[in-house]
N, C-alpha and C. Protein backbone atom coordinates (compact mmCIF):
# COMPACT_ATOMS: atom_id res chain seq x y z
N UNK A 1 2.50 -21.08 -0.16
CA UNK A 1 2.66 -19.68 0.20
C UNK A 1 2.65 -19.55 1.71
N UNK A 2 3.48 -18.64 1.92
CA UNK A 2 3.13 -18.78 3.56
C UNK A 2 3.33 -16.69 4.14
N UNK A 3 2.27 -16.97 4.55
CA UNK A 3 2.24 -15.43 6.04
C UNK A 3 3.05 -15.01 6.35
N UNK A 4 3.54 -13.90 5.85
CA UNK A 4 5.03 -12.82 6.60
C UNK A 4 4.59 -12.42 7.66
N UNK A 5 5.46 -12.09 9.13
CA UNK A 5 5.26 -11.27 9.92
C UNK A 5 5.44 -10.08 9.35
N UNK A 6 4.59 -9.13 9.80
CA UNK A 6 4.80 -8.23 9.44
C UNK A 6 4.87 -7.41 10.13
N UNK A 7 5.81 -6.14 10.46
CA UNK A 7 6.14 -4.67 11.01
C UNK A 7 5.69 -4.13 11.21
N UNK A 8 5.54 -4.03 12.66
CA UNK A 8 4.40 -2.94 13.32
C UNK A 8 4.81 -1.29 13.88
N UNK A 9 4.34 -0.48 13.81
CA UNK A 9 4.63 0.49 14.15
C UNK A 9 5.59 0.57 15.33
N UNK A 10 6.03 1.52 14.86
CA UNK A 10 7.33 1.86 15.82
C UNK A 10 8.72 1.13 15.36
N UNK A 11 8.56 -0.04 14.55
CA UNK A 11 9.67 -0.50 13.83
C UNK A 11 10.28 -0.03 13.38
N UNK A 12 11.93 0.56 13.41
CA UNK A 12 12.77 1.63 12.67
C UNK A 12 12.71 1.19 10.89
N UNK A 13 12.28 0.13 10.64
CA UNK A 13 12.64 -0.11 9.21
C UNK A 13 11.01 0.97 8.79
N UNK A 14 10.22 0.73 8.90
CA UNK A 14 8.91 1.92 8.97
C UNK A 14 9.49 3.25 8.65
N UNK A 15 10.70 3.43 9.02
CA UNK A 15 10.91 4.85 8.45
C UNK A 15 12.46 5.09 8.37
N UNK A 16 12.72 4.36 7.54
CA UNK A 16 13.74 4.15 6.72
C UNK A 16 13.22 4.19 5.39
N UNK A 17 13.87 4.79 4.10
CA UNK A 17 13.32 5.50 2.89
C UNK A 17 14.35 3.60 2.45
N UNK A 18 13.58 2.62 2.03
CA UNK A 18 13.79 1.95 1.36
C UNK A 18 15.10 1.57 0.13
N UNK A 19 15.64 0.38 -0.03
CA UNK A 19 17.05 0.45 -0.72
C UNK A 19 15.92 0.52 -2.32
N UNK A 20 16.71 0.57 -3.42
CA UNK A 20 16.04 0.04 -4.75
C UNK A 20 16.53 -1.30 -5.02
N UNK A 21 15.08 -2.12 -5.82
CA UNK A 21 15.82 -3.47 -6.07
C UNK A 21 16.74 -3.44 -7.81
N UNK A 22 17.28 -4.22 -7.64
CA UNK A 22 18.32 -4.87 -8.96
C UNK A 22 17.51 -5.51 -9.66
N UNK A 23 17.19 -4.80 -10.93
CA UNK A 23 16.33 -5.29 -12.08
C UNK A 23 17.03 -6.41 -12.50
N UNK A 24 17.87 -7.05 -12.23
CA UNK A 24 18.54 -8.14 -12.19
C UNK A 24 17.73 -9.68 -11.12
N UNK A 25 17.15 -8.95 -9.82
CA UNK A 25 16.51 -9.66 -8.83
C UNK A 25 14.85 -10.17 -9.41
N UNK A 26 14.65 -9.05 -10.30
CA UNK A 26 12.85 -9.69 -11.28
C UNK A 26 12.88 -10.31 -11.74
N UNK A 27 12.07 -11.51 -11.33
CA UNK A 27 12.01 -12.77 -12.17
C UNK A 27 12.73 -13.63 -11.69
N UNK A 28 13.41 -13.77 -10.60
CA UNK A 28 14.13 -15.34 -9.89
C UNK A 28 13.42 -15.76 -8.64
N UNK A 29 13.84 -17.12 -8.76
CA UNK A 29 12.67 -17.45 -8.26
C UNK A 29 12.34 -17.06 -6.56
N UNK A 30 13.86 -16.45 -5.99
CA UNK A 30 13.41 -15.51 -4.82
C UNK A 30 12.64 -14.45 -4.52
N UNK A 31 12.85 -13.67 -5.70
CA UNK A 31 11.55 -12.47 -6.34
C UNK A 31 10.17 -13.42 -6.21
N UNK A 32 9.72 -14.18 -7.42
CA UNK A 32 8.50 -14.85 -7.44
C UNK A 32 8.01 -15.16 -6.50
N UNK A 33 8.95 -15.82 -5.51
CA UNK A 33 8.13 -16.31 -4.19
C UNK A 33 7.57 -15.28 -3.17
N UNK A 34 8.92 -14.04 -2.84
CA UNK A 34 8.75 -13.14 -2.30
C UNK A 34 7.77 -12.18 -3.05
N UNK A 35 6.96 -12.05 -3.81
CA UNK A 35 5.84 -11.22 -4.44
C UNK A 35 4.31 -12.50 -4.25
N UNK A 36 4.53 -13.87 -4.19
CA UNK A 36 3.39 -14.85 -4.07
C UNK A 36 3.68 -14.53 -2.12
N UNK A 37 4.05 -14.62 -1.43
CA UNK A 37 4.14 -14.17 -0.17
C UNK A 37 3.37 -12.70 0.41
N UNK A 38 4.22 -11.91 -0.21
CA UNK A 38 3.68 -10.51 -0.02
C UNK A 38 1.85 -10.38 -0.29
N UNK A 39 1.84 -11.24 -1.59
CA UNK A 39 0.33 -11.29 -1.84
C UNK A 39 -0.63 -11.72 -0.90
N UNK A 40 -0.63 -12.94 -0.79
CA UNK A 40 -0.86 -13.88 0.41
C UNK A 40 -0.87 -13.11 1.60
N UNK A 41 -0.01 -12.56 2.02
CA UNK A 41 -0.01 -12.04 3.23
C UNK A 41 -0.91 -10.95 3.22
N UNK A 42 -0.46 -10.22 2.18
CA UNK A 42 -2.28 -8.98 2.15
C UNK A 42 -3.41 -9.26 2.02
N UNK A 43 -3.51 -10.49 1.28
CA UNK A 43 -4.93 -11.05 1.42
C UNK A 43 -5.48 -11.59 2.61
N UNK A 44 -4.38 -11.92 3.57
CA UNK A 44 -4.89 -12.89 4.64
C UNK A 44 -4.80 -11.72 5.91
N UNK A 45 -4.55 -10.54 5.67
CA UNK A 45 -5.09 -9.32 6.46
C UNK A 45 -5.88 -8.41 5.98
N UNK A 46 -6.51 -8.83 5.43
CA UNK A 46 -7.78 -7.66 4.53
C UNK A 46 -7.00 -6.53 4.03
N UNK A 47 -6.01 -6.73 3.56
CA UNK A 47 -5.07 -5.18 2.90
C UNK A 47 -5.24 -5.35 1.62
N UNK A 48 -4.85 -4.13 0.74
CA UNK A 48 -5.72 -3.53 -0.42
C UNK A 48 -3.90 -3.31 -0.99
N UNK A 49 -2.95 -3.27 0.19
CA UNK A 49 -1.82 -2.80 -0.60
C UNK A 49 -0.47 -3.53 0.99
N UNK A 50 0.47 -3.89 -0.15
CA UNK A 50 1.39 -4.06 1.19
C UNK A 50 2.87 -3.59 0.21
N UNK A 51 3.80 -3.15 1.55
CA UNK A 51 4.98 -2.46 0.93
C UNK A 51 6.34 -3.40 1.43
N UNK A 52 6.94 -3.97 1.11
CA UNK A 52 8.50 -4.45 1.69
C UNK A 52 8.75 -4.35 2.52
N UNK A 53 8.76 -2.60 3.52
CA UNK A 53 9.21 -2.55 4.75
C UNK A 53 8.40 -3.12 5.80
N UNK A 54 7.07 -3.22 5.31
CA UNK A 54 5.83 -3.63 6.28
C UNK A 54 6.32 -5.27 6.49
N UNK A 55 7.14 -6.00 5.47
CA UNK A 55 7.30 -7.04 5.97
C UNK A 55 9.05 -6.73 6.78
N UNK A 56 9.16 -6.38 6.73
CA UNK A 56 10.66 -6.69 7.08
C UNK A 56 11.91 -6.76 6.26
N UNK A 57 11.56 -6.09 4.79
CA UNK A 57 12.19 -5.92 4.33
C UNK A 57 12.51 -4.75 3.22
N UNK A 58 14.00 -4.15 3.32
CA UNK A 58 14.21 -2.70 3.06
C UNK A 58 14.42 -2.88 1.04
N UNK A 59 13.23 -2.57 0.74
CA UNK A 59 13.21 -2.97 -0.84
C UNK A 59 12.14 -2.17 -1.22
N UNK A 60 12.15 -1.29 -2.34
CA UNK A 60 11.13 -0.54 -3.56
C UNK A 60 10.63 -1.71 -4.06
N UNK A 61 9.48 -2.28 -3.12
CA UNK A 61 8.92 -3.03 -3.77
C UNK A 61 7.65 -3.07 -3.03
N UNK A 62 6.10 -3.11 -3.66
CA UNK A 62 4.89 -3.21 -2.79
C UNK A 62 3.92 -4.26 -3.92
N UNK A 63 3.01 -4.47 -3.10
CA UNK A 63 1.77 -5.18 -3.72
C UNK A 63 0.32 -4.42 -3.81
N UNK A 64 -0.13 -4.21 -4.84
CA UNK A 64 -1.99 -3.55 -4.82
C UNK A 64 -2.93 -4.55 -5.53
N UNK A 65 -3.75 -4.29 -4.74
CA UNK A 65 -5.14 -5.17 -5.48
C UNK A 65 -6.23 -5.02 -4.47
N UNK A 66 -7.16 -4.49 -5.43
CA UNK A 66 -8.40 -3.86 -4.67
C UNK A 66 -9.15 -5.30 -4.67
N UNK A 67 -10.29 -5.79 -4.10
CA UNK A 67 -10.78 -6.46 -3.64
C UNK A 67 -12.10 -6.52 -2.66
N UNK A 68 -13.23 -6.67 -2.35
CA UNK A 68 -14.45 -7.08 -0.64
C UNK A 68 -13.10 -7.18 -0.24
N UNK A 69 -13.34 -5.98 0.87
CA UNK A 69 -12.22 -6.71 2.33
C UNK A 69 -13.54 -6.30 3.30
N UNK A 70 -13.10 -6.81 4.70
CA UNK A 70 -14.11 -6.47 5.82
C UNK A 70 -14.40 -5.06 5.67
N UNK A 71 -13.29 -4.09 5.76
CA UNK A 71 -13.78 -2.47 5.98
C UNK A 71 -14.07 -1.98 4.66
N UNK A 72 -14.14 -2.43 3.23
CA UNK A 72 -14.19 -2.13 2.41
C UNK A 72 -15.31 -3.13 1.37
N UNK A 73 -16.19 -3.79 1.83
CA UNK A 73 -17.23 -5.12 1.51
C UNK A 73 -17.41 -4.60 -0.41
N UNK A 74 -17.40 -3.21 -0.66
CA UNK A 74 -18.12 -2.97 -2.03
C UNK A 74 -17.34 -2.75 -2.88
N UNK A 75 -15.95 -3.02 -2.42
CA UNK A 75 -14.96 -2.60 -3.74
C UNK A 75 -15.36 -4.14 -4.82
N UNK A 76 -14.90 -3.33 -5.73
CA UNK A 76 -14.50 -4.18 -7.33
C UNK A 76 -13.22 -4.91 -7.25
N UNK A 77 -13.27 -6.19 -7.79
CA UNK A 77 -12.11 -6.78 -7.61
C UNK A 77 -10.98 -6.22 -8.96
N UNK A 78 -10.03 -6.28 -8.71
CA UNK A 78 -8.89 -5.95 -9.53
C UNK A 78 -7.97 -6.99 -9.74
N UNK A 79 -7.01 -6.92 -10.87
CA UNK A 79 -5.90 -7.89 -10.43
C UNK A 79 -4.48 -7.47 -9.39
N UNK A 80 -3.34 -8.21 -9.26
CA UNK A 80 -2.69 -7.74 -8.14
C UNK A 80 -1.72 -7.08 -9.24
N UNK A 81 -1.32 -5.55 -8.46
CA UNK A 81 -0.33 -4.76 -9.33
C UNK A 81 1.31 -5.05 -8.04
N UNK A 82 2.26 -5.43 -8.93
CA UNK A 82 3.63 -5.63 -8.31
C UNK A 82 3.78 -4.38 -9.30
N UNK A 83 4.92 -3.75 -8.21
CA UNK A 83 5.58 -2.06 -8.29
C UNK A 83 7.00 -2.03 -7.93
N UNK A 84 8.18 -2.06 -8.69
CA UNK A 84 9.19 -2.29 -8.07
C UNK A 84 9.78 -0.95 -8.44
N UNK A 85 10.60 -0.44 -7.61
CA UNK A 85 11.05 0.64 -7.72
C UNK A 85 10.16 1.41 -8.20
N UNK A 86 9.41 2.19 -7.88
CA UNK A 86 8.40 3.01 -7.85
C UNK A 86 8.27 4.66 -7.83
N UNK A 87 8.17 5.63 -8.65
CA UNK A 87 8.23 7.00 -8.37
C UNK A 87 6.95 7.70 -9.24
N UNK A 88 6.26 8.79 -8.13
CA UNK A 88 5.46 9.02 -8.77
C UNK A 88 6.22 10.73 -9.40
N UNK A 89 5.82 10.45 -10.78
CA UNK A 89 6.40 11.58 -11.60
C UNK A 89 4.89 12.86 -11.55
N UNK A 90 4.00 12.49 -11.71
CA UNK A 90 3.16 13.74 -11.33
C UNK A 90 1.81 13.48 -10.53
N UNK A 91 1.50 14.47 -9.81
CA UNK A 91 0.37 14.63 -8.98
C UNK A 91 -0.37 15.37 -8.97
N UNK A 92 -1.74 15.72 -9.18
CA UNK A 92 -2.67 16.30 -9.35
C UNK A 92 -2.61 17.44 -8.29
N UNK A 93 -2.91 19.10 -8.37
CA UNK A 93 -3.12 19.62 -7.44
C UNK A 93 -4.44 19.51 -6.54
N UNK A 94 -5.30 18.77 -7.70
CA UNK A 94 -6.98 18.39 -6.61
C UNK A 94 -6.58 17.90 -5.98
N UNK A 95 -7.50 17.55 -4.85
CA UNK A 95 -6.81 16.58 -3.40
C UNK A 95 -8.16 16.06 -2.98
N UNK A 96 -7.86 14.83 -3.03
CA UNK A 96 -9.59 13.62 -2.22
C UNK A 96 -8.87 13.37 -0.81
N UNK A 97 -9.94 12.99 -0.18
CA UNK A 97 -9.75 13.09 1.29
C UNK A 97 -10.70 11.45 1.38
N UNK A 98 -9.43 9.98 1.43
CA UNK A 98 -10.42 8.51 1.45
C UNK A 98 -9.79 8.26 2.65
N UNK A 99 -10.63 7.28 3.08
CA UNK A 99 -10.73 6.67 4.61
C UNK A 99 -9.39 5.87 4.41
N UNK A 100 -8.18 5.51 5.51
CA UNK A 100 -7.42 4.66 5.27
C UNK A 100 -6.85 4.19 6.52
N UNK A 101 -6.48 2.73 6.60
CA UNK A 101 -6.24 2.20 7.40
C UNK A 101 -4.67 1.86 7.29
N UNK A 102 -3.81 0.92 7.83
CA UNK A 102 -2.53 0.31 7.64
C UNK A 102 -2.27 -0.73 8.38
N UNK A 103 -1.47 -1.81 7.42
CA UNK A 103 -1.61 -3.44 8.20
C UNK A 103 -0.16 -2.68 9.41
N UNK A 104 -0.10 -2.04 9.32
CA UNK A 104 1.22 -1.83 10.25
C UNK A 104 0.69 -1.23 11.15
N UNK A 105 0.08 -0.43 11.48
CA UNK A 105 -0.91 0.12 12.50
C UNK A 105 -2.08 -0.28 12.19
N UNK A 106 -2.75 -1.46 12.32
CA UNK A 106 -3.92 -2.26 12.32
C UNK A 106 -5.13 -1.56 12.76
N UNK A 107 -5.13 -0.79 13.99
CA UNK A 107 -6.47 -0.40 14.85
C UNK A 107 -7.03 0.77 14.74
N UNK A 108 -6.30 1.68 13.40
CA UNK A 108 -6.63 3.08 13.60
C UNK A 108 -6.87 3.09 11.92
N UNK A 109 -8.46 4.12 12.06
CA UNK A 109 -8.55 4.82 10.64
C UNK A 109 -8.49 6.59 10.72
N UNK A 110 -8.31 7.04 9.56
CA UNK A 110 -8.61 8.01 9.39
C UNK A 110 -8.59 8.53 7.66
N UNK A 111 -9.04 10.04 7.81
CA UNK A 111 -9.09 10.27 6.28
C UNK A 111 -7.59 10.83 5.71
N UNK A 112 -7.38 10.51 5.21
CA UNK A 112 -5.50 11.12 4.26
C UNK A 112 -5.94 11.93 3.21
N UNK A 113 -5.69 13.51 3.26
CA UNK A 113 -5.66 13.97 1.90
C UNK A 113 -4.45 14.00 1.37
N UNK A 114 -4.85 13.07 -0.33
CA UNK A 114 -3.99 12.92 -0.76
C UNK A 114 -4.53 13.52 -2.67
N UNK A 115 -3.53 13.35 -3.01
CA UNK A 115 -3.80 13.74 -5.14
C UNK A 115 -4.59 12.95 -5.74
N UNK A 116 -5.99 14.05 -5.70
CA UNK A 116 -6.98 12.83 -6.93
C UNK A 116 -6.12 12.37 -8.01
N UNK A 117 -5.28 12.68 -8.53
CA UNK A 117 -4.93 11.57 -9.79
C UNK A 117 -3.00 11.54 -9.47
N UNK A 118 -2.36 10.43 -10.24
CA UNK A 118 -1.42 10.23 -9.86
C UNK A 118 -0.60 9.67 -11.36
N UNK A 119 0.60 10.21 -11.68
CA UNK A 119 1.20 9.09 -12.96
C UNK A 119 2.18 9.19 -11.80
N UNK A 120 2.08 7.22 -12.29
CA UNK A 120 3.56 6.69 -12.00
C UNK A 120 4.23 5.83 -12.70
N UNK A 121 5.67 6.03 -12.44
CA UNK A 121 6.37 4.88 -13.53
C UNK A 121 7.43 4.09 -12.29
N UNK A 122 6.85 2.56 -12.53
CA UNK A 122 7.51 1.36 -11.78
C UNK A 122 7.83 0.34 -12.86
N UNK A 123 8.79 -0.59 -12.38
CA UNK A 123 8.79 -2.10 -13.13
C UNK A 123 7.82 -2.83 -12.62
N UNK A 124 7.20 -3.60 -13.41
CA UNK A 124 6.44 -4.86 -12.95
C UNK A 124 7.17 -6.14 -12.57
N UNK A 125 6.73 -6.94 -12.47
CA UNK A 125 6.73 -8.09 -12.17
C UNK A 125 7.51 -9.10 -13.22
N UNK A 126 7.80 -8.29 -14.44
CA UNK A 126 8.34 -9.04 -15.32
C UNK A 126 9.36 -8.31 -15.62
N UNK A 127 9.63 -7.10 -15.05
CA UNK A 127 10.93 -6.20 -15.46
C UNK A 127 10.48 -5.48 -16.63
N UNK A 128 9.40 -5.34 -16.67
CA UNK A 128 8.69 -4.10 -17.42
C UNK A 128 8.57 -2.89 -17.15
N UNK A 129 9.38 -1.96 -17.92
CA UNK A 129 8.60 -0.61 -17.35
C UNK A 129 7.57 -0.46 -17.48
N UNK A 130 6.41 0.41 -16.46
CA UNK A 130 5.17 0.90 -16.91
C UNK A 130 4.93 2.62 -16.48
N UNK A 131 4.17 2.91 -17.26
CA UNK A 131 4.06 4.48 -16.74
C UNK A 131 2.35 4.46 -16.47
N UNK A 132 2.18 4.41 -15.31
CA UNK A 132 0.23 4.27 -15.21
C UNK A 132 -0.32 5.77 -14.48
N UNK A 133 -0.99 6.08 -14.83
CA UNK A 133 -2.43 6.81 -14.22
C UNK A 133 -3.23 6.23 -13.49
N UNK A 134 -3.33 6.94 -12.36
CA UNK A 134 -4.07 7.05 -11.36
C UNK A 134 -4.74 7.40 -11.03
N UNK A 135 -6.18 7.08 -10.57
CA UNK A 135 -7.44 7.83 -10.09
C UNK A 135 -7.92 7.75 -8.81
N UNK A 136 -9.21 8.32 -7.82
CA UNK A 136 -9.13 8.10 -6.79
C UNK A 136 -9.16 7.35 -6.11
N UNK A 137 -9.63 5.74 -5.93
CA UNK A 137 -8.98 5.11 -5.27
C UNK A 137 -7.70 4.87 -5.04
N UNK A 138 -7.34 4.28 -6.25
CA UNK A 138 -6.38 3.32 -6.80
C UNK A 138 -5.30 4.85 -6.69
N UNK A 139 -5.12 5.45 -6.82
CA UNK A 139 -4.58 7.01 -6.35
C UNK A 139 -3.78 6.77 -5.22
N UNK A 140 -5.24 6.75 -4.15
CA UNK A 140 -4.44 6.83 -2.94
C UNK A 140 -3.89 5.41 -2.25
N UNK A 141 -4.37 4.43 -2.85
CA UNK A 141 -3.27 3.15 -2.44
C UNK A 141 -1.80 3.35 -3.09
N UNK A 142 -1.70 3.64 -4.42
CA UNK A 142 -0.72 3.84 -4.64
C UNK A 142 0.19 4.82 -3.96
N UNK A 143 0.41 6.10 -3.60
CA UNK A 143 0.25 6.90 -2.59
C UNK A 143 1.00 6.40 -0.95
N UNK A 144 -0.16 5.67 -0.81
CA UNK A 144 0.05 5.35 0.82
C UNK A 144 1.54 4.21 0.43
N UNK A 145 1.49 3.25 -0.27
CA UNK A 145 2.51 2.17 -0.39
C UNK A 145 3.83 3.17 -0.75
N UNK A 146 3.94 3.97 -1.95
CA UNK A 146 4.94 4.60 -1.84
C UNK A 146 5.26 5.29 -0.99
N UNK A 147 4.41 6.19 -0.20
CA UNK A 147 5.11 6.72 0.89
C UNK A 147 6.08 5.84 2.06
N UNK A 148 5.54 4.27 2.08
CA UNK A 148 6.14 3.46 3.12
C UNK A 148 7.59 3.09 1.96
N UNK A 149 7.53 3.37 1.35
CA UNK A 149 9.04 2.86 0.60
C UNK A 149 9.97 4.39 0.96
N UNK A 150 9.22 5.54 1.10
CA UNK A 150 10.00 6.71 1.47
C UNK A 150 10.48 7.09 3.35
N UNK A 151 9.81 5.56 3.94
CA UNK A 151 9.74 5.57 5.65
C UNK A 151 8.37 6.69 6.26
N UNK A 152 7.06 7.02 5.30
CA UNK A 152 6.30 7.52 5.50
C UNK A 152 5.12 6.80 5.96
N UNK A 153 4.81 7.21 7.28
CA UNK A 153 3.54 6.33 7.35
C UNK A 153 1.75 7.60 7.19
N UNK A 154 0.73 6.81 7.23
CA UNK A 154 -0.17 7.38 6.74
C UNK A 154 -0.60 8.70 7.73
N UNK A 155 -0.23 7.95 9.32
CA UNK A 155 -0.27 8.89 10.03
C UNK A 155 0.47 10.37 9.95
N UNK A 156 1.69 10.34 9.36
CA UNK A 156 2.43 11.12 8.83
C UNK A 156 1.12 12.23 8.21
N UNK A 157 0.30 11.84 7.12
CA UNK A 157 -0.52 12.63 6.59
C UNK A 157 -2.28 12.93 6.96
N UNK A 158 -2.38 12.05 8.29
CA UNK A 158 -3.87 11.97 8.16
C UNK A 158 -3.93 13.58 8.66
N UNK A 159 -5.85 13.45 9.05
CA UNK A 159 -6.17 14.86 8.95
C UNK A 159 -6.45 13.70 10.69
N UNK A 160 -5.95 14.47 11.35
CA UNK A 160 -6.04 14.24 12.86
C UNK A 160 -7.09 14.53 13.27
N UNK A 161 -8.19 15.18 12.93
CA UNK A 161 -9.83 14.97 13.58
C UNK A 161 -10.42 14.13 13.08
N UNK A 162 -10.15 13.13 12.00
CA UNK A 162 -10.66 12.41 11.76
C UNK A 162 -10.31 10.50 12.07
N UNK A 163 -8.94 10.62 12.97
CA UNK A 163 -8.35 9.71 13.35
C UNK A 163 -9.39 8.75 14.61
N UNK A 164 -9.82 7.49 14.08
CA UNK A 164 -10.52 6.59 15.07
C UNK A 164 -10.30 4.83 15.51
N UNK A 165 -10.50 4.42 15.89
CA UNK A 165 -10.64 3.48 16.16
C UNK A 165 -11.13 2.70 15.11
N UNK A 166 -10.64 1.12 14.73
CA UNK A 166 -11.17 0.30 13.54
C UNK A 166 -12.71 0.04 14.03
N UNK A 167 -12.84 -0.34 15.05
CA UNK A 167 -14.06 -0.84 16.35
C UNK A 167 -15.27 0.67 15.93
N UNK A 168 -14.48 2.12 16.31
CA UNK A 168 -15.58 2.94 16.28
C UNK A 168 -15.45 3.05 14.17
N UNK A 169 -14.95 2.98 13.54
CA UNK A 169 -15.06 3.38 12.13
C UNK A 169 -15.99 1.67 11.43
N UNK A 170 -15.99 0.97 11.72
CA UNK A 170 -16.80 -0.42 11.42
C UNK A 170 -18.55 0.23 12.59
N UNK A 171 -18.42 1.07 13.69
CA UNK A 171 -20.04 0.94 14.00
C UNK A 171 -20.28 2.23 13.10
N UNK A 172 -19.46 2.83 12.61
CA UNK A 172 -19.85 4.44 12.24
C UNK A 172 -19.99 4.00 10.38
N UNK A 173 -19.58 3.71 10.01
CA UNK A 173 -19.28 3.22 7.89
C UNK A 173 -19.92 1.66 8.01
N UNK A 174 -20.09 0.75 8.28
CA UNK A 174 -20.55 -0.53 8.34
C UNK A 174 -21.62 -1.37 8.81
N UNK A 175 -22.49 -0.28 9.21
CA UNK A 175 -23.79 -0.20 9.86
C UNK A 175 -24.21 -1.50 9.08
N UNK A 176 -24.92 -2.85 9.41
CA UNK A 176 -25.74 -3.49 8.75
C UNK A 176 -27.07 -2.79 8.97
């Protein structure tokens, strides 16, 4: 497996609304590798979710899997969810307000209100449809990744008084 560079802010592909992939492309072995990559690469930046464009490439396609990351030490591990072509069909009018970061803008947190609950229907990994429900975490990862398949970044939605530094949000949430 090997480390994608990945797309840093200000990159025009960042906000470009993503092509859809060819349910034809799930399951060869360029797919497989490119989803064991994508993985890899979120794991080896403490990310909880990574999207196609973040690597460099214009595709409805992201990776989730909750996990201990540094800014996040108490999550529950999950397995990894592949999302290809992705739309969320309904959204809750409640709205949670969770801390969120982005491997594409690395140094900045803040809070995103986004839809306590979420149905969405994507293909998996095997060219499965699925139609899943969403709750608040797992909500707003899903959420933040689709918005980067729409050229949305989180900043797009944060609540701007709550926008900080990774440095000041690790002495302020991470207190040993």
């Amino acid at each position: 497996m090997h480390v994608l560079k990945r797309s840093e802010f200000g990159n025009p592909i960042l906000r470009a609304k993503a092509k859809k992939v060819p349910l034809k492309f799930i399951g060869t072995r360029a797919f497989n590798t490119l989803v064991a990559d994508t993985v890899y690469t979120m794991r080896r930046a403490n990310g909880v979710g990574l999207a196609a464009p973040q690597i460099g490439k214009s595709m409805r396609l992201a990776v989730l899997e909750t996990r201990p990351t540094k800014t996040r030490p108490n999550l529950e591990r999950s397995g990894v969810v592949v999302i290809v072509n992705p739309r969320i069909v309904h959204r809750s009018k409640a709205l949670q307000k969770e801390w969120e970061g982005c491997l594409s803008f690395s140094d900045i947190r803040g809070q995103v209100p986004r839809a306590k609950t979420v149905v969405v229907e994507y293909y998996d990994e095997c060219g499965e449809k699925v139609t899943a429900a969403a709750q608040g975490l797992w909500a707003s990862i899903f959420q933040h990744e689709i918005d980067h398949l729409d050229g949305i970044g989180f900043m797009d939605r944060v609540d701007t008084k709550s926008f900080m530094t990774l440095r000041e949000y690790k002495k302020k949430f991470l207190k040993k």
